[in-house]
PDB file of N, CA and C in Angstrom:
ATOM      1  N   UNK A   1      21.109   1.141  -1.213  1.00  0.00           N
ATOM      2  CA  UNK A   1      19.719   0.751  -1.376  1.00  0.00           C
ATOM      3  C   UNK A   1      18.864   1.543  -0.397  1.00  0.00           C
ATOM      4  N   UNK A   2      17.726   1.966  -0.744  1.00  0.00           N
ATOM      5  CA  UNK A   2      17.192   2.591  -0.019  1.00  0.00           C
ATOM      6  C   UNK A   2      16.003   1.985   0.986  1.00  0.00           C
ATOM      7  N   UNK A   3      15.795   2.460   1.992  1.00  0.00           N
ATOM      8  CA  UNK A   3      14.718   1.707   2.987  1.00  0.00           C
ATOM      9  C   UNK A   3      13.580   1.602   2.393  1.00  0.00           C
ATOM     10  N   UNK A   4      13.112   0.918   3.207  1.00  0.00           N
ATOM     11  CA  UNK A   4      11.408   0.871   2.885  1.00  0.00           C
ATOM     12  C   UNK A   4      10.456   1.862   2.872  1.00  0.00           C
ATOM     13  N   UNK A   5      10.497   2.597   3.836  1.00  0.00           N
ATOM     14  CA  UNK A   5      10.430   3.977   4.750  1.00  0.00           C
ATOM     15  C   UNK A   5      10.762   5.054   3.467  1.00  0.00           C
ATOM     16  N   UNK A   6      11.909   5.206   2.847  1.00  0.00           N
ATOM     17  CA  UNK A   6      12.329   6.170   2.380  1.00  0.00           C
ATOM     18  C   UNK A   6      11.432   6.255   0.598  1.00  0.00           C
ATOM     19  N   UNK A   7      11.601   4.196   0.386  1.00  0.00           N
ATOM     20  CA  UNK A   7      10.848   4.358  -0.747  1.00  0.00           C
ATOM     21  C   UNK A   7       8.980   4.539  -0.797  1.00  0.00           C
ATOM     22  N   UNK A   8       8.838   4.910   0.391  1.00  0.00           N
ATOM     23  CA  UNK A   8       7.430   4.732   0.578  1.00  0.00           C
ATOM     24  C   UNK A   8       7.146   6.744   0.479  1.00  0.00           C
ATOM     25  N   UNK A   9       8.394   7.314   0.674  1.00  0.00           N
ATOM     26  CA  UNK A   9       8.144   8.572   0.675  1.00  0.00           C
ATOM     27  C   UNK A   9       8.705   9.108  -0.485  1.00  0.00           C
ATOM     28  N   UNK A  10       9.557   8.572  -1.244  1.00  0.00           N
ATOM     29  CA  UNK A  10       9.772   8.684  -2.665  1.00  0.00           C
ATOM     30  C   UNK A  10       8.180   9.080  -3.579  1.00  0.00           C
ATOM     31  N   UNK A  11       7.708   7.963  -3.485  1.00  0.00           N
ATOM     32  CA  UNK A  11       6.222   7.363  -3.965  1.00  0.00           C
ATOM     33  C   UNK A  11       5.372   8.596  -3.770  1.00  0.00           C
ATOM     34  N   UNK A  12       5.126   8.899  -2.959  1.00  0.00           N
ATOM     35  CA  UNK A  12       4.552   9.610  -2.268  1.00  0.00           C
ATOM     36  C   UNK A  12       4.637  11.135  -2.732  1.00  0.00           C
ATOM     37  N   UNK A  13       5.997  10.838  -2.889  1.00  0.00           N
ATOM     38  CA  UNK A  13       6.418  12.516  -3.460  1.00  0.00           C
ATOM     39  C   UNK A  13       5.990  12.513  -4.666  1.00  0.00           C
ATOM     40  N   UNK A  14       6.444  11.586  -5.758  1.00  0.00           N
ATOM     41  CA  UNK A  14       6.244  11.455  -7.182  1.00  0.00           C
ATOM     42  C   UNK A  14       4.827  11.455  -7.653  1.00  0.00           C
ATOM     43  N   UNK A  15       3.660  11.024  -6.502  1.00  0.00           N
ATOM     44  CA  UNK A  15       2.448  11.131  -6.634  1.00  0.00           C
ATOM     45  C   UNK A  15       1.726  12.077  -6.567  1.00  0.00           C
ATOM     46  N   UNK A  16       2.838  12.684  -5.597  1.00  0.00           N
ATOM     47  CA  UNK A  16       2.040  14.501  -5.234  1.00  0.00           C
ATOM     48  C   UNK A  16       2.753  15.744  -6.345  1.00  0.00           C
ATOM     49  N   UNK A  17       3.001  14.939  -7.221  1.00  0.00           N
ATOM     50  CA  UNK A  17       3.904  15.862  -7.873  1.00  0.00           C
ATOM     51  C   UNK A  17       3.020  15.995  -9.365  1.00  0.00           C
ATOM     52  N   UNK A  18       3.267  14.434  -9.464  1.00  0.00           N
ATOM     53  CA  UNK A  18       2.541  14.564 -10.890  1.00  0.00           C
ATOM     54  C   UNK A  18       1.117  13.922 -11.102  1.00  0.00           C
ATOM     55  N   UNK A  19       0.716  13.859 -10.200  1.00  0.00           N
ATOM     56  CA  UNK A  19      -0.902  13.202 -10.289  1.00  0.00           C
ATOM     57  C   UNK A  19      -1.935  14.355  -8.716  1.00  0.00           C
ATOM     58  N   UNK A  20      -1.646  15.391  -9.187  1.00  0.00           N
ATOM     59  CA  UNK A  20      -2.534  15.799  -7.618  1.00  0.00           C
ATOM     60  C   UNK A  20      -4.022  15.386  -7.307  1.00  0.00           C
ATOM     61  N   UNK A  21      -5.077  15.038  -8.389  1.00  0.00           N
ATOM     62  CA  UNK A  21      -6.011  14.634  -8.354  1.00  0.00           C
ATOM     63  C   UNK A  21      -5.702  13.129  -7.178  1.00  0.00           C
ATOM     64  N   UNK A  22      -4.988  12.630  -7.606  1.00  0.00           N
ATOM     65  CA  UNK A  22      -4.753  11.018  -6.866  1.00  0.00           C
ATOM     66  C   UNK A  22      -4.269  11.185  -5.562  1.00  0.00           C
ATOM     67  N   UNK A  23      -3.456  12.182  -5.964  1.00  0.00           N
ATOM     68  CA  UNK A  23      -2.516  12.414  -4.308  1.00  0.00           C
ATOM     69  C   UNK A  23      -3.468  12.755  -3.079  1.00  0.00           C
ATOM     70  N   UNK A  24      -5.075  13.487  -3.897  1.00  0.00           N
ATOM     71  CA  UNK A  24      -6.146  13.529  -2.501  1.00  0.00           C
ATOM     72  C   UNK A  24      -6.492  12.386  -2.012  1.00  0.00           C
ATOM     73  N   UNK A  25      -6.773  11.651  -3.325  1.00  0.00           N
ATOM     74  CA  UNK A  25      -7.474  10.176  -2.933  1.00  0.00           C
ATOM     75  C   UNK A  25      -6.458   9.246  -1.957  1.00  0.00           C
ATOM     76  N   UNK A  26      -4.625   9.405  -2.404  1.00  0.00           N
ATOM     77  CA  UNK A  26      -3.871   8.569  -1.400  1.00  0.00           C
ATOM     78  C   UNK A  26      -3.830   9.163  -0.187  1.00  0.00           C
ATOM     79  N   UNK A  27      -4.402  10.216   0.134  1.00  0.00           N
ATOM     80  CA  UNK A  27      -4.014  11.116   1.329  1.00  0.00           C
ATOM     81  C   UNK A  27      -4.854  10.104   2.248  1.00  0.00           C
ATOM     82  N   UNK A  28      -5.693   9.360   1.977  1.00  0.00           N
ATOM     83  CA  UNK A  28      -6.635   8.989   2.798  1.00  0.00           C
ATOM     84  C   UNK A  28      -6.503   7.528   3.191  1.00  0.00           C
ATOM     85  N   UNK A  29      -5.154   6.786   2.728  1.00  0.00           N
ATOM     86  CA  UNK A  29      -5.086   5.656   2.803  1.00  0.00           C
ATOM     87  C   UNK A  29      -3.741   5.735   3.103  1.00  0.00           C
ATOM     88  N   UNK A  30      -3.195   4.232   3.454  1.00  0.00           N
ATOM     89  CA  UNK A  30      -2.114   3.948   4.441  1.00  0.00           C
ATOM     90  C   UNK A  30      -1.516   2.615   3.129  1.00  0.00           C
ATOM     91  N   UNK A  31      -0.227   3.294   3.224  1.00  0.00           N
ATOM     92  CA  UNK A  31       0.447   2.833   2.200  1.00  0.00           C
ATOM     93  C   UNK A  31       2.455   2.078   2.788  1.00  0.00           C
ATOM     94  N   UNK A  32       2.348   1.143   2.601  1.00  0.00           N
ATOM     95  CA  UNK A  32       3.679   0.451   2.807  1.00  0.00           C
ATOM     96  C   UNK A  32       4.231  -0.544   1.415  1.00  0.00           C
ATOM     97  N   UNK A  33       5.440  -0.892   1.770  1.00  0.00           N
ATOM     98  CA  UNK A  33       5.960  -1.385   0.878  1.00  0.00           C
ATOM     99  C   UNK A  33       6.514  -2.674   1.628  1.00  0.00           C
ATOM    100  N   UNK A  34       6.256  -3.782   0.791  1.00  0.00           N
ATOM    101  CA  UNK A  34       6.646  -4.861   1.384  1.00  0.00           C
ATOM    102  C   UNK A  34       7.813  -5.270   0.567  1.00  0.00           C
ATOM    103  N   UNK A  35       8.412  -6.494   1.242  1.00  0.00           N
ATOM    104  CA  UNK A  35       9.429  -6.871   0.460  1.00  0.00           C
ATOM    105  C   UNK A  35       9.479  -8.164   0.834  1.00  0.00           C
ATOM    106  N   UNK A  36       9.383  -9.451  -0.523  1.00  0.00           N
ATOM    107  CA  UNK A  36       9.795 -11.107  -0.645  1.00  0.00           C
ATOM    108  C   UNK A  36      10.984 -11.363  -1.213  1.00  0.00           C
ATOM    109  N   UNK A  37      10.808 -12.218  -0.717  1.00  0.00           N
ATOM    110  CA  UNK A  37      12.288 -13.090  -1.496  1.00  0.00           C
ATOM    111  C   UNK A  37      11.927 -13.614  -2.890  1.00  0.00           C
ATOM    112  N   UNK A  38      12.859 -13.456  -3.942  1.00  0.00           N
ATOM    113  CA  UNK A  38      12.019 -13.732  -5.176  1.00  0.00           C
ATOM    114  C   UNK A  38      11.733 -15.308  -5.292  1.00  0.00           C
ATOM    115  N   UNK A  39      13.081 -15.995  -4.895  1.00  0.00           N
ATOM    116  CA  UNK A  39      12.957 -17.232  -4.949  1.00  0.00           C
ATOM    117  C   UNK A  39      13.668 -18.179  -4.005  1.00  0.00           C
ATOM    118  N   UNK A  40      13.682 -19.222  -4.173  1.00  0.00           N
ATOM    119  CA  UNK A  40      14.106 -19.963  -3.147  1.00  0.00           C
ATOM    120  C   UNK A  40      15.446 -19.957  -3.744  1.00  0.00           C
ATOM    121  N   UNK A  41      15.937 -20.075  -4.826  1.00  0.00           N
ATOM    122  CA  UNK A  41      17.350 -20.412  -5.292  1.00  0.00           C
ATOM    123  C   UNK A  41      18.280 -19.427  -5.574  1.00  0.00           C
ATOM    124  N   UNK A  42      17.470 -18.034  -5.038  1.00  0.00           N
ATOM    125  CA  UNK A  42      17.989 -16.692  -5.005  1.00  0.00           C
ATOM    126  C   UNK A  42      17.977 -15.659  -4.429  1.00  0.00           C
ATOM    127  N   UNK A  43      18.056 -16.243  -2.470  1.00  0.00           N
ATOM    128  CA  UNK A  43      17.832 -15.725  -1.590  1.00  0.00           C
ATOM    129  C   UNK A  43      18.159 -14.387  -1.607  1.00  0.00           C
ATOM    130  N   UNK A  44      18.887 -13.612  -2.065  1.00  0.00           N
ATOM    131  CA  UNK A  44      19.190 -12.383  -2.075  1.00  0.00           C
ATOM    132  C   UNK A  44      18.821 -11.273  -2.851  1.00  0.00           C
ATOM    133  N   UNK A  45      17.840 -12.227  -3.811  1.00  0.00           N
ATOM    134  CA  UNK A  45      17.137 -11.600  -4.780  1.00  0.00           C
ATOM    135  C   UNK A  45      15.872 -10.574  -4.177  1.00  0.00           C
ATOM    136  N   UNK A  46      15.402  -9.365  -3.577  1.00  0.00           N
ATOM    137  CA  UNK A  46      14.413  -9.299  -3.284  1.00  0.00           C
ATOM    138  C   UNK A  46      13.356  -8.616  -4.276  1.00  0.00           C
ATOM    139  N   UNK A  47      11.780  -8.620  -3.983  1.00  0.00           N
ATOM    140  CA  UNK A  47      10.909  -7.979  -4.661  1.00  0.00           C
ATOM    141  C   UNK A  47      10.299  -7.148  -3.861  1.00  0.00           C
ATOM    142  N   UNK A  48       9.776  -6.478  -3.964  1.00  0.00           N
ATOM    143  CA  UNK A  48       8.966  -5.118  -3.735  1.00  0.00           C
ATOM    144  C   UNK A  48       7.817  -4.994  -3.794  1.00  0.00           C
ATOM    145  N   UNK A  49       6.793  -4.711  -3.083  1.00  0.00           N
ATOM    146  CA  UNK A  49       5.148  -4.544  -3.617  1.00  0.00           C
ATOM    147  C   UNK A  49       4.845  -3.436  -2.708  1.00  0.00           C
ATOM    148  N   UNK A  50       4.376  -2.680  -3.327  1.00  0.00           N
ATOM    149  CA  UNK A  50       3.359  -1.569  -2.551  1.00  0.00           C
ATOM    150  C   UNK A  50       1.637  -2.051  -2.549  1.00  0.00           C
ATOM    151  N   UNK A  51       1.675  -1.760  -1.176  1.00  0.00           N
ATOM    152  CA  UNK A  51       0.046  -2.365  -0.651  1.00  0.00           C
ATOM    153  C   UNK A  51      -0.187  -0.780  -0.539  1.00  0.00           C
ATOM    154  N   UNK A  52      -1.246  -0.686  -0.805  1.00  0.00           N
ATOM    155  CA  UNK A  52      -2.053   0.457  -0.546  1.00  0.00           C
ATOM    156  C   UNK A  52      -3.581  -0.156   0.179  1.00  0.00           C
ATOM    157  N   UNK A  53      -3.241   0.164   1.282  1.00  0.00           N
ATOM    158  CA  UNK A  53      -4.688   0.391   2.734  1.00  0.00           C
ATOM    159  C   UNK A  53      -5.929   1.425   2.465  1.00  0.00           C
ATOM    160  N   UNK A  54      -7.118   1.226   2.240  1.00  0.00           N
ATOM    161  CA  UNK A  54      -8.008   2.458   1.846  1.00  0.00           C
ATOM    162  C   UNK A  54      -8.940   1.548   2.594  1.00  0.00           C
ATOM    163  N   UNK A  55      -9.941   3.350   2.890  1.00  0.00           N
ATOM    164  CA  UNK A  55     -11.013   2.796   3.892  1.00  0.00           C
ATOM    165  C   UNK A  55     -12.165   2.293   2.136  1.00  0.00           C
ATOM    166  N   UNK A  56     -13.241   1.577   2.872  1.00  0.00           N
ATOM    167  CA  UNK A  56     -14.300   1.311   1.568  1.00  0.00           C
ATOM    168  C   UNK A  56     -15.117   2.697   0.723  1.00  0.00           C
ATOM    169  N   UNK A  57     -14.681   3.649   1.690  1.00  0.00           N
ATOM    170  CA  UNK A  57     -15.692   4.949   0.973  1.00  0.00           C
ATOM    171  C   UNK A  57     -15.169   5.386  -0.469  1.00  0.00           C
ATOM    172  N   UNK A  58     -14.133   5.406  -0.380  1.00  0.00           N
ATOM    173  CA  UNK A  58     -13.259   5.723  -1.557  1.00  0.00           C
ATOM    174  C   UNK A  58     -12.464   4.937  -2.467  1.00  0.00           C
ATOM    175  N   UNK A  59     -12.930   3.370  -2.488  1.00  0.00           N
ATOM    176  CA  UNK A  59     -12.539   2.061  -2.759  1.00  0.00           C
ATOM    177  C   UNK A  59     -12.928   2.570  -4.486  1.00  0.00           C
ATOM    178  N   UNK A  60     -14.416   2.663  -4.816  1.00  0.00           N
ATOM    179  CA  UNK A  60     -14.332   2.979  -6.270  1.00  0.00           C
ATOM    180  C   UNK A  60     -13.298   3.827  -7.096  1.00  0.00           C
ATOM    181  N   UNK A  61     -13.103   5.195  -6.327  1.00  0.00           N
ATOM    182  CA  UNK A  61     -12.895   6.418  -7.081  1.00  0.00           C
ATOM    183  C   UNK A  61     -11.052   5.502  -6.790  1.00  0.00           C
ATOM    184  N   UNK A  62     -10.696   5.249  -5.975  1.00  0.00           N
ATOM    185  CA  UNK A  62      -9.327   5.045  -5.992  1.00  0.00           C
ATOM    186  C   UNK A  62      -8.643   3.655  -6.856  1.00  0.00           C
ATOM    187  N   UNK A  63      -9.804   2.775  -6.903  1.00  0.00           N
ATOM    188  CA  UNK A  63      -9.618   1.884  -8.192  1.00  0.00           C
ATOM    189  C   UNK A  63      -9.868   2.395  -9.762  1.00  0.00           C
ATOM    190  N   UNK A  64     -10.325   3.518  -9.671  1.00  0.00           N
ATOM    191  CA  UNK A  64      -9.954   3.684 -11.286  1.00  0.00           C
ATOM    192  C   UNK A  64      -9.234   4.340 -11.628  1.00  0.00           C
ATOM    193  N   UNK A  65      -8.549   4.668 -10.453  1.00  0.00           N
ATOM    194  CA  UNK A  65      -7.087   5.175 -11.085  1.00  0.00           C
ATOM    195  C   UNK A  65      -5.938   4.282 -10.773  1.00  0.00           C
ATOM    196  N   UNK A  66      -6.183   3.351 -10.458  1.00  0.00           N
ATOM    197  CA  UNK A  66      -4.995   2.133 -10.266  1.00  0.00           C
ATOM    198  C   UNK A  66      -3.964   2.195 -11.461  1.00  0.00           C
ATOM    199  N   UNK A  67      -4.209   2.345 -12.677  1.00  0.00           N
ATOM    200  CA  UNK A  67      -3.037   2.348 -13.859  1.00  0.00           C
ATOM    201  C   UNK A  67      -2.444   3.942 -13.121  1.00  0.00           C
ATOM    202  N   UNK A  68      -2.464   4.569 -12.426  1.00  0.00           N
ATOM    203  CA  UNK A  68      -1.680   5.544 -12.078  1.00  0.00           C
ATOM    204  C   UNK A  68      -1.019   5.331 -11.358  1.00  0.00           C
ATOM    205  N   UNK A  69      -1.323   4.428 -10.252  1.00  0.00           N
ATOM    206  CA  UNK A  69      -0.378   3.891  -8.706  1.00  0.00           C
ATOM    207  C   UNK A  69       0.638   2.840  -9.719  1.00  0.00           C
ATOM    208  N   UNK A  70       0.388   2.190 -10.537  1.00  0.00           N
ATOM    209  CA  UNK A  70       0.449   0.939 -11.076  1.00  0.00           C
ATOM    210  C   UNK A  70       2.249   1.326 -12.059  1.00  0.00           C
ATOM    211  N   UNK A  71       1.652   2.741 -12.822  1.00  0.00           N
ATOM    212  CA  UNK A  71       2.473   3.240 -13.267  1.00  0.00           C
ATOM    213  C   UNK A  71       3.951   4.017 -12.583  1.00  0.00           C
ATOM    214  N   UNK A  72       3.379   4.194 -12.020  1.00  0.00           N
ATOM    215  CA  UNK A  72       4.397   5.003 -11.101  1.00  0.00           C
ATOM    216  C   UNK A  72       5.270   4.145 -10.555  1.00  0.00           C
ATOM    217  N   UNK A  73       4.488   2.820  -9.902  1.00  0.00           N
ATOM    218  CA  UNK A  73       5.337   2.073  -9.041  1.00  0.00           C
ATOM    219  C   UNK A  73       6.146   0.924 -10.032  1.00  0.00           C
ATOM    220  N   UNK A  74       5.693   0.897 -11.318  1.00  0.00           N
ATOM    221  CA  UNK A  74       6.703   0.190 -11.885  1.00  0.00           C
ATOM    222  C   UNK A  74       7.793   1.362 -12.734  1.00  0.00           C
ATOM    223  N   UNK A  75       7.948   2.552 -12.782  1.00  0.00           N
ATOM    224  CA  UNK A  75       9.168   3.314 -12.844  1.00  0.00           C
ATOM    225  C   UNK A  75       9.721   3.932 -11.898  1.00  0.00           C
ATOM    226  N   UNK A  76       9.520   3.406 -11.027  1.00  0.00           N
ATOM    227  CA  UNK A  76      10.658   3.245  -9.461  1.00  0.00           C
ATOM    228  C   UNK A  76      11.072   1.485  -9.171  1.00  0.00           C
ATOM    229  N   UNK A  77      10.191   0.702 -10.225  1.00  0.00           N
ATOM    230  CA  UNK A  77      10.808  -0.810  -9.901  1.00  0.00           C
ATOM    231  C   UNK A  77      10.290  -1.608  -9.152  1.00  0.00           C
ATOM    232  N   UNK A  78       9.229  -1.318  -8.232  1.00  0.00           N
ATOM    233  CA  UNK A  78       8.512  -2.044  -7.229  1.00  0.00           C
ATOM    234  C   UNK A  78       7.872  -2.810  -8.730  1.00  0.00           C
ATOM    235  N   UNK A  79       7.913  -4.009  -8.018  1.00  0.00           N
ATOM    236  CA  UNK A  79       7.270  -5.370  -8.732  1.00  0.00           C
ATOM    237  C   UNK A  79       5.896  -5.084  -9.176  1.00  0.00           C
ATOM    238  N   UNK A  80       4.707  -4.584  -8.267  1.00  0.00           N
ATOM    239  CA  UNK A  80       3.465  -4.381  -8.220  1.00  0.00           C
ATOM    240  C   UNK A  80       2.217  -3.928  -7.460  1.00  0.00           C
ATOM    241  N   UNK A  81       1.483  -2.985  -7.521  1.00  0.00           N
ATOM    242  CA  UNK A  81       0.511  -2.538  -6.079  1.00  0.00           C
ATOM    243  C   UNK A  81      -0.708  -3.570  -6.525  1.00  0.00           C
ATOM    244  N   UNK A  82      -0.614  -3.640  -4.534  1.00  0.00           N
ATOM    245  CA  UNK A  82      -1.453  -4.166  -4.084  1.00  0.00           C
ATOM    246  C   UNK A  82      -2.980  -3.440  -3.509  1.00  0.00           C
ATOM    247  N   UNK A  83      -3.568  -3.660  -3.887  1.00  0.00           N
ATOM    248  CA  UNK A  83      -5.098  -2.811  -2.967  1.00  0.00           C
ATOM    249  C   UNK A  83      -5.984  -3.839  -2.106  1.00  0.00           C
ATOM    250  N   UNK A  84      -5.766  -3.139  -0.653  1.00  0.00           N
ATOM    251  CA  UNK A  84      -6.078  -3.809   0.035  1.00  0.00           C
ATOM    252  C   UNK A  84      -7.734  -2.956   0.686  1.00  0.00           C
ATOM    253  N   UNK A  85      -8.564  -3.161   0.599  1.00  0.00           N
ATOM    254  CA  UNK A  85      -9.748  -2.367   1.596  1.00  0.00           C
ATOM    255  C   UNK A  85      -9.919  -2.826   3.181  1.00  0.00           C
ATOM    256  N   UNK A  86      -9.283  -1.801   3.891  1.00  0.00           N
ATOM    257  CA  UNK A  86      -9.269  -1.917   5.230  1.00  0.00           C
ATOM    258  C   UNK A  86     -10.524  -2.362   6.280  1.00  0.00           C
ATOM    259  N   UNK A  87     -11.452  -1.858   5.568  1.00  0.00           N
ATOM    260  CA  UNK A  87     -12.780  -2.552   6.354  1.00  0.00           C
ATOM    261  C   UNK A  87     -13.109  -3.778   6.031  1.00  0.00           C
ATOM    262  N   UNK A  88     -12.630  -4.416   5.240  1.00  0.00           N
ATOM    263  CA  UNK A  88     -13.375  -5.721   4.882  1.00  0.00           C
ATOM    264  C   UNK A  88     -11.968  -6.686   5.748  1.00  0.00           C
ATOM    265  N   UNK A  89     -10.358  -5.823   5.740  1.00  0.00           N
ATOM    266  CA  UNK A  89      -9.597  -6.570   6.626  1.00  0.00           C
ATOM    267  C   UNK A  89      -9.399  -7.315   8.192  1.00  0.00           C
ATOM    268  N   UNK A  90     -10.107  -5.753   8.663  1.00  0.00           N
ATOM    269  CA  UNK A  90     -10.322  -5.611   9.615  1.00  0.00           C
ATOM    270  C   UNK A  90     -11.614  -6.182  10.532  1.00  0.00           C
ATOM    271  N   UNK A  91     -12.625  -6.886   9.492  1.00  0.00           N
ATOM    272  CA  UNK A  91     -13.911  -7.325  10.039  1.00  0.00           C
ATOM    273  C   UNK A  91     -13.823  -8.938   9.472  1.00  0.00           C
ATOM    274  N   UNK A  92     -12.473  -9.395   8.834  1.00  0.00           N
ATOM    275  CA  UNK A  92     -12.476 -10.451   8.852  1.00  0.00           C
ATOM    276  C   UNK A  92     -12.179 -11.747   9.843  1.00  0.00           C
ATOM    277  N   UNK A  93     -12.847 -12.425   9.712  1.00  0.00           N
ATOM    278  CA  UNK A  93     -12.976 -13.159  11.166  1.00  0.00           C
ATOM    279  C   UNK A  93     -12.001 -14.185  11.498  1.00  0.00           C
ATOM    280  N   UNK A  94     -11.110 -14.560   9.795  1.00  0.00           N
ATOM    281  CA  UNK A  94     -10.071 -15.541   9.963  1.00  0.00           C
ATOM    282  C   UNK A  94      -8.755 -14.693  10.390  1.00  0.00           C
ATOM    283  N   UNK A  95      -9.081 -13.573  10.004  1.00  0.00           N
ATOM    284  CA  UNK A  95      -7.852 -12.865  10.088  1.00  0.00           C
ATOM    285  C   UNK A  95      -7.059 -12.636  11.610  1.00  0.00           C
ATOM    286  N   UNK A  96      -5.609 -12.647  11.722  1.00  0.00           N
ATOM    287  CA  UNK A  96      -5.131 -12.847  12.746  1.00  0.00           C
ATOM    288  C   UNK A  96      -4.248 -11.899  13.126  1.00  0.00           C
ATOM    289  N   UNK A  97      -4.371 -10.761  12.312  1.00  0.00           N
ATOM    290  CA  UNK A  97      -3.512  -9.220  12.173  1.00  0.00           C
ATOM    291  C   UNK A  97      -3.493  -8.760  13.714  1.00  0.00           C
ATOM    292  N   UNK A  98      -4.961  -8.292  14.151  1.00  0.00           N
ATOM    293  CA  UNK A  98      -5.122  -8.282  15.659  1.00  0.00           C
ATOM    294  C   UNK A  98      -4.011  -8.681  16.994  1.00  0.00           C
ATOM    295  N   UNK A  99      -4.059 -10.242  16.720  1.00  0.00           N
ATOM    296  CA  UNK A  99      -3.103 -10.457  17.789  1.00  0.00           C
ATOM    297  C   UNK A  99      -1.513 -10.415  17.525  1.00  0.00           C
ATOM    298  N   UNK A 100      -0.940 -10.817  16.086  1.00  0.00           N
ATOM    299  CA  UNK A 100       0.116 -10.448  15.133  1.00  0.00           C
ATOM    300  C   UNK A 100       0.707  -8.802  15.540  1.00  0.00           C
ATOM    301  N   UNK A 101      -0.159  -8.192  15.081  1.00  0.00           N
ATOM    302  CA  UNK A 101       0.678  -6.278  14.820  1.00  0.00           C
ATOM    303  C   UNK A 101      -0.337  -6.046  15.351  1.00  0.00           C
ATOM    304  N   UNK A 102      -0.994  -5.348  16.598  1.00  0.00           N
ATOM    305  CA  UNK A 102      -1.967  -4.496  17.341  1.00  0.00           C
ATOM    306  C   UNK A 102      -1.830  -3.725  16.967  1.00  0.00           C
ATOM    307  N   UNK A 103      -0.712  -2.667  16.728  1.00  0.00           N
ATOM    308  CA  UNK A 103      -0.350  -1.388  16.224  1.00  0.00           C
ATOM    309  C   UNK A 103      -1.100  -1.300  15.196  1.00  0.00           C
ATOM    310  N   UNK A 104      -0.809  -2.094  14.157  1.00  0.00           N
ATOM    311  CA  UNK A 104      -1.331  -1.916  12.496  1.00  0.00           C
ATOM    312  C   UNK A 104      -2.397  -1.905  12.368  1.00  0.00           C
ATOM    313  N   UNK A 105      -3.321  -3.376  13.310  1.00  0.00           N
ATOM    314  CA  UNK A 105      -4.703  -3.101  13.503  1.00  0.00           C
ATOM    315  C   UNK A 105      -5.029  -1.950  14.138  1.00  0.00           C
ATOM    316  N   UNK A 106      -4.775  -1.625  14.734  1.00  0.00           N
ATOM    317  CA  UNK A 106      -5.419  -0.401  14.883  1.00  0.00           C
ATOM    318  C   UNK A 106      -5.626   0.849  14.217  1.00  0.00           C
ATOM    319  N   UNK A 107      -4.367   1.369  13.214  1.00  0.00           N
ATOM    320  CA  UNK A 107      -4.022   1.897  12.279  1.00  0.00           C
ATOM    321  C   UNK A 107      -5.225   1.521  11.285  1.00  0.00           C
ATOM    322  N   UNK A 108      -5.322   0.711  10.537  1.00  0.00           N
ATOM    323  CA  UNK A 108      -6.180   0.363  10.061  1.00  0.00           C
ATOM    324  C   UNK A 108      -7.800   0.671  10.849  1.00  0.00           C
ATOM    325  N   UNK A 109      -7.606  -0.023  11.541  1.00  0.00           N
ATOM    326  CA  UNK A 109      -9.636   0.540  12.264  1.00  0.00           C
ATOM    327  C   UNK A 109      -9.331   2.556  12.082  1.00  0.00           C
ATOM    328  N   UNK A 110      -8.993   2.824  12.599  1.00  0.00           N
ATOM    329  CA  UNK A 110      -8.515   4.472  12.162  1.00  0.00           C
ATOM    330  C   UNK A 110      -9.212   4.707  10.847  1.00  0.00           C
ATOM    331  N   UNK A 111      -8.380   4.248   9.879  1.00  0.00           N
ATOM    332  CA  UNK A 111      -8.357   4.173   8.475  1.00  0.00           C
ATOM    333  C   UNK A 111      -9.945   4.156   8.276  1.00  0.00           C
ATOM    334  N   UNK A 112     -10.027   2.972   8.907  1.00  0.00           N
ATOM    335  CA  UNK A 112     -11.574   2.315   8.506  1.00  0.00           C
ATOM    336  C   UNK A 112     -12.491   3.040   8.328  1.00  0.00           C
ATOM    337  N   UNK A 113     -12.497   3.680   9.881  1.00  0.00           N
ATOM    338  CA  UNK A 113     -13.693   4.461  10.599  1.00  0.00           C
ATOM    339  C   UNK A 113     -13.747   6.202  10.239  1.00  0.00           C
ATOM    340  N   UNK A 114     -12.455   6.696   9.562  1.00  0.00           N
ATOM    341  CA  UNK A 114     -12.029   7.547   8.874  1.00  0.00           C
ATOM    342  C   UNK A 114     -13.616   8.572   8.364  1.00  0.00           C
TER     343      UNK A 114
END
């Protein structure tokens, strides 16, 4: 099975391969792959989601190509992408990412301020 890490650069490759128009637009966003448990009665079962991180400047142009991220990531098997906009994460006030992963927040403000 392959890492998280490895399938995040799989993705990555397959995007820059056959979509180069998109591959500018992902160049600019911060992309991981998460992984749940599918269920409670099948702990070993896991699922897959790719979150894709984008700052708000490029929030339109990179949502209308979502059936492209969308596509891709369900013929590698990931369950489903996620789109997340980093500035609206990062300025949220319930949010608790900050004291959680500092690293990531910060990564993100990066992203943001991009």
């Amino acid at each position: 099975m392959l890492s998280r890490e490895e399938l995040t650069k799989e993705y990555i490759k397959i995007i820059d391969s056959y979509y180069p128009v998109v591959a500018k637009l992902m160049r600019r966003c911060l992309i991981k792959i998460i992984e749940l448990n599918a269920t409670r009665t099948q702990p070993k079962q896991r699922i897959y989601y790719l979150v894709i991180y984008y700052p708000e400047k490029i929030g339109d142009r990179l949502l209308q190509q979502q059936d492209v991220f969308r596509d891709a990531a369900e013929n590698m098997g990931l369950a489903e992408v996620i789109f997340i906009n980093a500035n609206r994460l990062i300025k949220d006030p319930l949010s608790k990412l900050k004291q959680q992963d500092f690293r990531f927040w910060l990564e993100l403000c990066w992203l943001a301020n991009e």
